[in-house]
PDB file of N, CA and C in Angstrom:
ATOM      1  N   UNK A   1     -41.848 -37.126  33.502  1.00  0.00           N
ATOM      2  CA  UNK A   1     -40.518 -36.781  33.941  1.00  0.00           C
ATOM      3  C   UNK A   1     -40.474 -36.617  35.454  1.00  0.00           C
ATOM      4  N   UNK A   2     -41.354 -36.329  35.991  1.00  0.00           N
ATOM      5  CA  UNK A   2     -41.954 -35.725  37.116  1.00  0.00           C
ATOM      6  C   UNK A   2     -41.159 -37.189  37.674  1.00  0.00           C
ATOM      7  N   UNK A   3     -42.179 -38.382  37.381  1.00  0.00           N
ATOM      8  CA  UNK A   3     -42.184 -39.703  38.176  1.00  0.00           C
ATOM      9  C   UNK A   3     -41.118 -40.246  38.022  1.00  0.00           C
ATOM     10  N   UNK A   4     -40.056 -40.334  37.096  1.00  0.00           N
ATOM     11  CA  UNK A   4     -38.534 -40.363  36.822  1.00  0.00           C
ATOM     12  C   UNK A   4     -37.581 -40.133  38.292  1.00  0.00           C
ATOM     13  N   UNK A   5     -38.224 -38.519  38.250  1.00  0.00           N
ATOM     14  CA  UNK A   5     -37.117 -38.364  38.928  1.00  0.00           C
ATOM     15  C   UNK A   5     -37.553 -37.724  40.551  1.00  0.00           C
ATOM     16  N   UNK A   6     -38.505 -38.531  41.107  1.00  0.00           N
ATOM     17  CA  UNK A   6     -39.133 -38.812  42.252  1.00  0.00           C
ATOM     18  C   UNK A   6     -38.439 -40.011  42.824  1.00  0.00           C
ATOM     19  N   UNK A   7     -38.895 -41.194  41.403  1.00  0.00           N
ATOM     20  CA  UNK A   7     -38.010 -42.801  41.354  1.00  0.00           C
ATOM     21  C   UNK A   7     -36.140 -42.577  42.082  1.00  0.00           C
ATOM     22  N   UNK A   8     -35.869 -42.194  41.119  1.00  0.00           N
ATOM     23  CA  UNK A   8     -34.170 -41.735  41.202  1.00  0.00           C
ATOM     24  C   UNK A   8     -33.786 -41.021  42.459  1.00  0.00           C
ATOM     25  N   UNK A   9     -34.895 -39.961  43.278  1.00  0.00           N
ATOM     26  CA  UNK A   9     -34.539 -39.610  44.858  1.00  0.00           C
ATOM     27  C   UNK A   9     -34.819 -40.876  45.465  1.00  0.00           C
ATOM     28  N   UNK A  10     -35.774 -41.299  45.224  1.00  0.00           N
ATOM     29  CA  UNK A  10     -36.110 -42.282  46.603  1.00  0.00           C
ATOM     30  C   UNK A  10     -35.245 -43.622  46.602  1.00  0.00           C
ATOM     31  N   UNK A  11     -34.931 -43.902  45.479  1.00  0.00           N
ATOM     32  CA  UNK A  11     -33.562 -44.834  45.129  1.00  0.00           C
ATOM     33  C   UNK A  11     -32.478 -44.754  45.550  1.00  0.00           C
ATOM     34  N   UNK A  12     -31.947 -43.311  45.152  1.00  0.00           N
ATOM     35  CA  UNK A  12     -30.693 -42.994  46.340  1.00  0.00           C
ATOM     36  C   UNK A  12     -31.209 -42.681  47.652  1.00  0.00           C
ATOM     37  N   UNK A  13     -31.832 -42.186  47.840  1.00  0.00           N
ATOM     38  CA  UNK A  13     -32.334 -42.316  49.666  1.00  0.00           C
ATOM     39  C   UNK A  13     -31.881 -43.788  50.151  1.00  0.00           C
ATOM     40  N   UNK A  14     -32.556 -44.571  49.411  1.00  0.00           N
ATOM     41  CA  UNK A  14     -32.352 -46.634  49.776  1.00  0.00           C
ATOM     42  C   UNK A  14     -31.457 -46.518  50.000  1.00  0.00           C
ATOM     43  N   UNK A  15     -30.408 -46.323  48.631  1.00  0.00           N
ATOM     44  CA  UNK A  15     -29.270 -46.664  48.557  1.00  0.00           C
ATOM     45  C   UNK A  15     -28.324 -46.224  49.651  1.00  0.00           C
ATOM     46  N   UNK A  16     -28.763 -44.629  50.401  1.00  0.00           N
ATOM     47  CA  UNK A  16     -27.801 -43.988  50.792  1.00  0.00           C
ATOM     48  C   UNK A  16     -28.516 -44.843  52.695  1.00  0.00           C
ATOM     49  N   UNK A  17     -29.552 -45.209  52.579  1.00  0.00           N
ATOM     50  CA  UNK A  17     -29.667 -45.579  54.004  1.00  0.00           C
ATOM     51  C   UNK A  17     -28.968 -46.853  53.891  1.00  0.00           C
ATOM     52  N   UNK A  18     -28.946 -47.886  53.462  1.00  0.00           N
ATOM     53  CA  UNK A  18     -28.496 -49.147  53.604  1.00  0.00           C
ATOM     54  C   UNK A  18     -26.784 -48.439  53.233  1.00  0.00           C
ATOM     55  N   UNK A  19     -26.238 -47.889  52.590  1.00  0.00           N
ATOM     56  CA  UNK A  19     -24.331 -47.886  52.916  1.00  0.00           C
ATOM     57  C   UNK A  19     -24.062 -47.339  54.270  1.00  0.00           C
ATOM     58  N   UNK A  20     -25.502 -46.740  54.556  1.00  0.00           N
ATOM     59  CA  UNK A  20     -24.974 -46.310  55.699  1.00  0.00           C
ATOM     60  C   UNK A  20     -25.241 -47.036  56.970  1.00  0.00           C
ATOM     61  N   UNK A  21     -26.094 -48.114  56.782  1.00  0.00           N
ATOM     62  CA  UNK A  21     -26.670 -49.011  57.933  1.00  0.00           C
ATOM     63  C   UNK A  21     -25.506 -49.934  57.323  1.00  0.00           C
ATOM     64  N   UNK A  22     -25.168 -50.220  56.643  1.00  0.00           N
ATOM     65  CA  UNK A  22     -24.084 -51.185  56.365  1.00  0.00           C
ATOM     66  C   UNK A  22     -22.636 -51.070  57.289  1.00  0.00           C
ATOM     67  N   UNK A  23     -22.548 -49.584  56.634  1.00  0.00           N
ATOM     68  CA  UNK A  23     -20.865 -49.133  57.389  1.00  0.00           C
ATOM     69  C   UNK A  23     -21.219 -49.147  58.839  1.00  0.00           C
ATOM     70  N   UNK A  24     -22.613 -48.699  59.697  1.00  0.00           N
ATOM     71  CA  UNK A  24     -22.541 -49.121  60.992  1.00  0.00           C
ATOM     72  C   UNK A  24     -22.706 -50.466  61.846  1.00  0.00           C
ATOM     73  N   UNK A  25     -22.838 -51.592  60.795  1.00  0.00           N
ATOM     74  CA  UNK A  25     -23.031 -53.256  61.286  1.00  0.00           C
ATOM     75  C   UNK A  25     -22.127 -53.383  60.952  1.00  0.00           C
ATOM     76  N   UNK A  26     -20.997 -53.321  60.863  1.00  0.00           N
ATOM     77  CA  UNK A  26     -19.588 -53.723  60.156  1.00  0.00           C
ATOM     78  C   UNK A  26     -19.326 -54.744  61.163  1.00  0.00           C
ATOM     79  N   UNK A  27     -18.512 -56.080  61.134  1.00  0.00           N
ATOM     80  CA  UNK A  27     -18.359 -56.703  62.144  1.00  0.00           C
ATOM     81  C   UNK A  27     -17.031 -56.905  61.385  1.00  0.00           C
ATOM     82  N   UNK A  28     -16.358 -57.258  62.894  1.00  0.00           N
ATOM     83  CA  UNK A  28     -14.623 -57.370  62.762  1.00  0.00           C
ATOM     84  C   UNK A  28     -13.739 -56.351  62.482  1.00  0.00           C
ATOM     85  N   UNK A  29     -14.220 -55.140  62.487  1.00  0.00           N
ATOM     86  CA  UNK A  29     -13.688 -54.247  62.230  1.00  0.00           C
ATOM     87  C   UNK A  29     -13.220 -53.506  63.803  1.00  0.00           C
ATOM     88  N   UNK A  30     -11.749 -53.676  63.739  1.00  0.00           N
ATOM     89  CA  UNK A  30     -11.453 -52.773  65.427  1.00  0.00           C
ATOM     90  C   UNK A  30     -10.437 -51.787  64.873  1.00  0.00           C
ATOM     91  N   UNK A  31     -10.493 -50.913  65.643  1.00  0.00           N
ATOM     92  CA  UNK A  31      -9.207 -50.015  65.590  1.00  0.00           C
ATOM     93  C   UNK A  31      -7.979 -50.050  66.147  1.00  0.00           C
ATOM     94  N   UNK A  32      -7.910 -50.808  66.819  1.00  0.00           N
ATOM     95  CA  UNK A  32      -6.150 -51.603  67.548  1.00  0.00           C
ATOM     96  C   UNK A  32      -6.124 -52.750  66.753  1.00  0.00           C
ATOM     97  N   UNK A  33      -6.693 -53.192  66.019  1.00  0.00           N
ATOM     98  CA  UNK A  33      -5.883 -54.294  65.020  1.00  0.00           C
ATOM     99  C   UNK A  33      -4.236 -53.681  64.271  1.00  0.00           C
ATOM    100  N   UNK A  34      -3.457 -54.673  64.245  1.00  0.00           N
ATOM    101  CA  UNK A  34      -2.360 -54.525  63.404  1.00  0.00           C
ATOM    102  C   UNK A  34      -1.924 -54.894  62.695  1.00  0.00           C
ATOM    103  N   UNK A  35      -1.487 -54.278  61.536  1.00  0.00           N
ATOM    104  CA  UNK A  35      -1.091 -55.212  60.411  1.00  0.00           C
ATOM    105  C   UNK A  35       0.525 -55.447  59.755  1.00  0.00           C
ATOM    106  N   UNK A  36       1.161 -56.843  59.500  1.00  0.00           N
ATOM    107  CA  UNK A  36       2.295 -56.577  59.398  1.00  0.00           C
ATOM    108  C   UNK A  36       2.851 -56.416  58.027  1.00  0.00           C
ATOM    109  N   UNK A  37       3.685 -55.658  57.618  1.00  0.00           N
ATOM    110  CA  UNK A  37       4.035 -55.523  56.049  1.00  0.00           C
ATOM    111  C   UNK A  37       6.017 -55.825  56.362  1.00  0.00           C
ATOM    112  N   UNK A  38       6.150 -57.801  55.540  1.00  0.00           N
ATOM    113  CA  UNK A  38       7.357 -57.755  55.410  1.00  0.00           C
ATOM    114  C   UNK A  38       7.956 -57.679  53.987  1.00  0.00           C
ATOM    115  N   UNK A  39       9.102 -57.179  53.826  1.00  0.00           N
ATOM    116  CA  UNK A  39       9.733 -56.591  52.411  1.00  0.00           C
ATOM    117  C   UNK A  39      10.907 -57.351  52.184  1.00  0.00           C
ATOM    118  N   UNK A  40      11.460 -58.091  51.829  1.00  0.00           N
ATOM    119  CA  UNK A  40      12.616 -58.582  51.721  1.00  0.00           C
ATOM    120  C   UNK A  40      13.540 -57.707  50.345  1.00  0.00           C
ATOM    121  N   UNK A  41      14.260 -56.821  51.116  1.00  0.00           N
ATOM    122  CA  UNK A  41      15.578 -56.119  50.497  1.00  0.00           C
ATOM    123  C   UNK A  41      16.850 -56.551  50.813  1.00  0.00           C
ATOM    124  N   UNK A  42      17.231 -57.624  49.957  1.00  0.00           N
ATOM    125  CA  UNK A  42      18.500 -58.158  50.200  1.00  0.00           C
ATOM    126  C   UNK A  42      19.296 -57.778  48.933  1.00  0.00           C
ATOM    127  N   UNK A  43      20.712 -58.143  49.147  1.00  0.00           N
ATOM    128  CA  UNK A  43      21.180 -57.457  47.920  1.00  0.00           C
ATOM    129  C   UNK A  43      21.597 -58.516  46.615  1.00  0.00           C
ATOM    130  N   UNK A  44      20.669 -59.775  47.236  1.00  0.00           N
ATOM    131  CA  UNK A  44      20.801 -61.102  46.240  1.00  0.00           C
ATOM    132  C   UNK A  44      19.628 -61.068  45.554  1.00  0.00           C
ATOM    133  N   UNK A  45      18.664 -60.934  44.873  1.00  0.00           N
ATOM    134  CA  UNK A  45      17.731 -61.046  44.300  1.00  0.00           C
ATOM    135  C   UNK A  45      17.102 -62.322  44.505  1.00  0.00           C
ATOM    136  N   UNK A  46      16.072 -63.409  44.122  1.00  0.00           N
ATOM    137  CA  UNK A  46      15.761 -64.305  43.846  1.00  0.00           C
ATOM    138  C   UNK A  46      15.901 -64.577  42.272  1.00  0.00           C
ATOM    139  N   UNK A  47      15.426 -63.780  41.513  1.00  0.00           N
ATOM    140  CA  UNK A  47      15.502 -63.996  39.984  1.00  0.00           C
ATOM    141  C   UNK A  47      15.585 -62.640  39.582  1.00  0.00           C
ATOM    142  N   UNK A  48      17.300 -62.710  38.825  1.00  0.00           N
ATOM    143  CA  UNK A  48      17.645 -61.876  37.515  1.00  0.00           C
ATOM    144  C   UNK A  48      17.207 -61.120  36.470  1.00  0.00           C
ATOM    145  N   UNK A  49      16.756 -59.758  36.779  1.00  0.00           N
ATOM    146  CA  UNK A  49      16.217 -59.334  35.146  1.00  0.00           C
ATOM    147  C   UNK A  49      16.701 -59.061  34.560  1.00  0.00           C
ATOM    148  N   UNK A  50      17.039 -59.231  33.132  1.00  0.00           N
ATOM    149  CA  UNK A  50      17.776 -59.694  32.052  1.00  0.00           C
ATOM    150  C   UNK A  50      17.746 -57.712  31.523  1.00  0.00           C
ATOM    151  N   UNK A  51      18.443 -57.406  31.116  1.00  0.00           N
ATOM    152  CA  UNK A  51      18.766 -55.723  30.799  1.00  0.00           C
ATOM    153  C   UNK A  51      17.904 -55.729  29.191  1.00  0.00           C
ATOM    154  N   UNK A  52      17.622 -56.614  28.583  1.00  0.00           N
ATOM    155  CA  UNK A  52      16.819 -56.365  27.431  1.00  0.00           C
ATOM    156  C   UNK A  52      15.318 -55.984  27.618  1.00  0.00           C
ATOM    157  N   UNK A  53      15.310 -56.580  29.522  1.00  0.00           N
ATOM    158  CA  UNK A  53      13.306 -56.283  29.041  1.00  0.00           C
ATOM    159  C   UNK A  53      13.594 -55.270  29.717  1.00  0.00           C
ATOM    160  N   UNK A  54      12.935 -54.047  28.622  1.00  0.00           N
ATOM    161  CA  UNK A  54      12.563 -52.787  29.194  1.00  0.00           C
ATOM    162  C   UNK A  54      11.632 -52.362  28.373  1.00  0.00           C
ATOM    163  N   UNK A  55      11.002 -51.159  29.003  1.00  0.00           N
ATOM    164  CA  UNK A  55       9.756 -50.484  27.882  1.00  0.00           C
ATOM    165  C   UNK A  55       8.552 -50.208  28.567  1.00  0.00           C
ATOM    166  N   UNK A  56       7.787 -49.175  28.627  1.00  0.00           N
ATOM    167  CA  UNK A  56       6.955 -48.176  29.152  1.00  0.00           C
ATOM    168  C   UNK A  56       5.932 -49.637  29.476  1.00  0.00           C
ATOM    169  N   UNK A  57       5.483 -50.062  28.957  1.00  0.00           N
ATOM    170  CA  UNK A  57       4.741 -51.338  28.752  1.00  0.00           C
ATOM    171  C   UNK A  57       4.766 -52.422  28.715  1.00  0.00           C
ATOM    172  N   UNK A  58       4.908 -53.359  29.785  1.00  0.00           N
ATOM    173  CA  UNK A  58       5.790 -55.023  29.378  1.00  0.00           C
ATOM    174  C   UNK A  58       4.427 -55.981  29.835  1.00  0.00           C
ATOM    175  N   UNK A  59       3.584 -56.520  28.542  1.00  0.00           N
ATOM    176  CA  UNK A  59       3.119 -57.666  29.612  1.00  0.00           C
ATOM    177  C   UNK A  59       3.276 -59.190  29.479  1.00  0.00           C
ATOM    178  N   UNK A  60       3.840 -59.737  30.463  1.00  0.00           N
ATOM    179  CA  UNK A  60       3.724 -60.884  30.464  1.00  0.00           C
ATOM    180  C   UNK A  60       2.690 -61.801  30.390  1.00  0.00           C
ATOM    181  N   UNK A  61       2.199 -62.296  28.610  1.00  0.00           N
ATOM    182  CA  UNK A  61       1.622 -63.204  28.981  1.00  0.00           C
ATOM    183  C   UNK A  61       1.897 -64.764  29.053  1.00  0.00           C
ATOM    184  N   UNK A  62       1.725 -65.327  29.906  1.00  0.00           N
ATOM    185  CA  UNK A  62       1.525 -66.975  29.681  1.00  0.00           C
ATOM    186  C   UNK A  62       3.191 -67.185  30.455  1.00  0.00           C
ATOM    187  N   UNK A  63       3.823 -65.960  31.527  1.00  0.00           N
ATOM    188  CA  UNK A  63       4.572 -65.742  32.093  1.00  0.00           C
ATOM    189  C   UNK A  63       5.802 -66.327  30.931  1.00  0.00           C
ATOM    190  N   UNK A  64       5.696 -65.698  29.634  1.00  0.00           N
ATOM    191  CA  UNK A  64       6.424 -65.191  28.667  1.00  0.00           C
ATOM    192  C   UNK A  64       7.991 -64.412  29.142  1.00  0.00           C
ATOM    193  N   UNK A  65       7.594 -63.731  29.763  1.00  0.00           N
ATOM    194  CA  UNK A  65       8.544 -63.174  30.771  1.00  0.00           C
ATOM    195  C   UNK A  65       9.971 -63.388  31.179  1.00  0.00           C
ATOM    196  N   UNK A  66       9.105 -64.660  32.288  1.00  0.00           N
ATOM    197  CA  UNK A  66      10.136 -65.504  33.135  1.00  0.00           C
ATOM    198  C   UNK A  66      10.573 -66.664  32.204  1.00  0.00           C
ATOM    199  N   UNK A  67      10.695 -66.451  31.144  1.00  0.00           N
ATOM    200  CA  UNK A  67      11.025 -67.968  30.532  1.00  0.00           C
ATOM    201  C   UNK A  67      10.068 -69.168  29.958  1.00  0.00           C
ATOM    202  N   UNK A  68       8.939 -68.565  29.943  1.00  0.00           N
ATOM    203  CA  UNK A  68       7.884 -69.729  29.986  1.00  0.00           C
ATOM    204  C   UNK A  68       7.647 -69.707  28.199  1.00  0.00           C
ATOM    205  N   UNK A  69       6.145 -70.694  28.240  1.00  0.00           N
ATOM    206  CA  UNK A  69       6.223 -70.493  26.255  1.00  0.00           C
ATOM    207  C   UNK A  69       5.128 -69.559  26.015  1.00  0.00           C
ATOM    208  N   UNK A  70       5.050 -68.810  24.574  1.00  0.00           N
ATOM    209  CA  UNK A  70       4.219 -68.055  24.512  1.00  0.00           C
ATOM    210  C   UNK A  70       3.144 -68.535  23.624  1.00  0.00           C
ATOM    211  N   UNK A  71       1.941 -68.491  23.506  1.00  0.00           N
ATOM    212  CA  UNK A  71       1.198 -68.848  22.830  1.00  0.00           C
ATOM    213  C   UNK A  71       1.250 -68.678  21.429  1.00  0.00           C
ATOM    214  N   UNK A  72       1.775 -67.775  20.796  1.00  0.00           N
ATOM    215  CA  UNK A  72       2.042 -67.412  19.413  1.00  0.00           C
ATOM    216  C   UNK A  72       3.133 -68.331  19.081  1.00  0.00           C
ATOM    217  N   UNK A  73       3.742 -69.168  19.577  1.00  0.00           N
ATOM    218  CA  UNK A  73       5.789 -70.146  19.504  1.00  0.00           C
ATOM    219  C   UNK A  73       5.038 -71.172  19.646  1.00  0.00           C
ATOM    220  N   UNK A  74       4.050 -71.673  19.771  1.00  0.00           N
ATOM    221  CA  UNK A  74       3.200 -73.286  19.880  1.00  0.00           C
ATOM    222  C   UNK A  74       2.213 -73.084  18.899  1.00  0.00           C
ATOM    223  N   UNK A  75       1.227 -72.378  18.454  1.00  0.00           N
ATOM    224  CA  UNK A  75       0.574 -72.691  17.338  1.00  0.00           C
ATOM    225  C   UNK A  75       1.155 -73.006  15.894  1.00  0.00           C
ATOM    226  N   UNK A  76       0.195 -73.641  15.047  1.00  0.00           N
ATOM    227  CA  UNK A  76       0.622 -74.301  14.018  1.00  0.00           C
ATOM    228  C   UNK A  76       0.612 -72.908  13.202  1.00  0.00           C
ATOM    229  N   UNK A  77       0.712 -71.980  12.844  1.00  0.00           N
ATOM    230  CA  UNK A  77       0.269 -71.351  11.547  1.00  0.00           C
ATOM    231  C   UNK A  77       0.976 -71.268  10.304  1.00  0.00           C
TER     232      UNK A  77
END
């Protein structure tokens, strides 16, 4: 047990020197970089959501959604 958990310090030691030699070789990383975030809030939408889809949980698969086909409406069964 002893050699277990000798293994498991000196492992995180590695571990903890290399994230930390890592986070200090970082390249490309500046602090005056800027970043732009655009939002388009217009009061036209691009596409309509229909007042039936609602529900804590919606997922679109096979973009089921937007109109598309669903995999269960094409198989033979």
């Amino acid at each position: 047990m002893d050699l277990t958990y000798a293994a498991c310090k000196l492992l995180l030691f590695f571990l903890l020197v290399f994230c930390t030699s890592y986070q200090c070789c970082a390249t490309g990383i500046n602090a005056d970089q800027t970043a732009w975030l655009s939002v388009n809030v217009s009061e036209n939408p691009p596409r309509k959501i229909p007042k039936t889809m609602f529900g804590i949980s919606f997922e679109e698969i096979n973009h089921a959604g937007a109109g598309g086909l669903w995999a269960e409406l094409v198989s033979n069964r």
